[in-house]
Protein backbone atom coordinates (compact mmCIF):
# COMPACT_ATOMS: atom_id res chain seq x y z
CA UNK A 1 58.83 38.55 51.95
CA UNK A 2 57.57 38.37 55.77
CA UNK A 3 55.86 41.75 57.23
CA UNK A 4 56.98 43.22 60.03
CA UNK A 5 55.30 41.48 62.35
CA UNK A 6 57.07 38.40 61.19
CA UNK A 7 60.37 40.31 61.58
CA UNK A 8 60.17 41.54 64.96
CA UNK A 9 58.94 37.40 65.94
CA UNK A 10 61.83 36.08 64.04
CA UNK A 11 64.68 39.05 64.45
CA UNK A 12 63.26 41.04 67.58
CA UNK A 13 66.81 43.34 67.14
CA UNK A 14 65.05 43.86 63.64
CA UNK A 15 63.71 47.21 62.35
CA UNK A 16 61.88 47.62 59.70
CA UNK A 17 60.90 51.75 58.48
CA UNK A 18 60.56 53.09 55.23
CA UNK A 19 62.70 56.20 54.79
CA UNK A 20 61.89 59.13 52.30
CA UNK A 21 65.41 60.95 51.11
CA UNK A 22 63.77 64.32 50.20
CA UNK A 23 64.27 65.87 46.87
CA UNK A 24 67.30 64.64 45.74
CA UNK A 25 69.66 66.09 42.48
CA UNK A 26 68.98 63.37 39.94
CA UNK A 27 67.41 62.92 36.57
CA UNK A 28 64.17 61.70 38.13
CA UNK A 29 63.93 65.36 40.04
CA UNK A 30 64.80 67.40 37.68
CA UNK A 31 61.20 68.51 37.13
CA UNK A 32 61.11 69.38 40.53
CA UNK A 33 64.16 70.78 41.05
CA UNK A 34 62.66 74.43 39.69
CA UNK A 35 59.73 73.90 42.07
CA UNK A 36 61.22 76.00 45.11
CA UNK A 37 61.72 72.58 46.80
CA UNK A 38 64.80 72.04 48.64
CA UNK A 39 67.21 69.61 46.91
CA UNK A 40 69.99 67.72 48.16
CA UNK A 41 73.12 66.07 46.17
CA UNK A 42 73.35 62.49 46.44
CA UNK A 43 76.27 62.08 49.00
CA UNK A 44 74.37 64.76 51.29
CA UNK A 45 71.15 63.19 51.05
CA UNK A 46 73.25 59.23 51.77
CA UNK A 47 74.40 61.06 54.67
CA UNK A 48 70.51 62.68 56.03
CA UNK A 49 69.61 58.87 55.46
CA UNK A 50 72.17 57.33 57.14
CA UNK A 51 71.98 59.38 60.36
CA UNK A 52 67.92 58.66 60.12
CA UNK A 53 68.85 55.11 60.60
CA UNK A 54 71.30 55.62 63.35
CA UNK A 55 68.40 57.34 65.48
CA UNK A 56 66.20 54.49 65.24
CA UNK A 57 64.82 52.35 68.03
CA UNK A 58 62.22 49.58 68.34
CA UNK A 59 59.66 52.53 68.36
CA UNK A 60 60.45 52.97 65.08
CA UNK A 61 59.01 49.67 63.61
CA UNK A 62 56.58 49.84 60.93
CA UNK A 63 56.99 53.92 60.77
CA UNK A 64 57.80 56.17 57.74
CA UNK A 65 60.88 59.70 58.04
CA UNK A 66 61.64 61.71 56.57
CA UNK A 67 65.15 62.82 55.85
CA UNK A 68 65.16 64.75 58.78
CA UNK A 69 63.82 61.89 61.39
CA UNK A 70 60.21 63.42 60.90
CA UNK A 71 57.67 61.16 61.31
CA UNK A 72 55.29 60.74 57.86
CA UNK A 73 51.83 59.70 58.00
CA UNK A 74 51.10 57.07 56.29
């Protein structure tokens, strides 16, 4: 596995983010679910995720978002 340094020197069209989906309806929420926290079905949440990675740019290159294109700290 390169890092993204490595990437952007061997596939400068390359970006490479880490994307968080938000609480999502699955088993692995379900203990969340109750939790007031917003949750998404799967389809919706492909879909937040998907139009993430359509807003992307070069800027975007070694950054963390959220499922609504908010930037996370890491």
């Amino acid at each position: 596995m390169c890092c993204r340094w490595e990437l952007a020197r061997r596939a400068p069209e390359a970006i490479c983010a880490a994307l968080h989906p938000g609480t999502v309806a699955t088993g692995l929420s379900a203990p969340f679910q109750a939790a007031g926290l917003e949750v998404h079905a799967p389809a919706d949440a492909a879909r937040h995720i998907l139009a993430v990675l359509d807003q992307l740019t070069a800027e975007a290159n070694g950054g963390f978002f959220d499922w609504r294109d908010q930037t996370i700290p890491w």
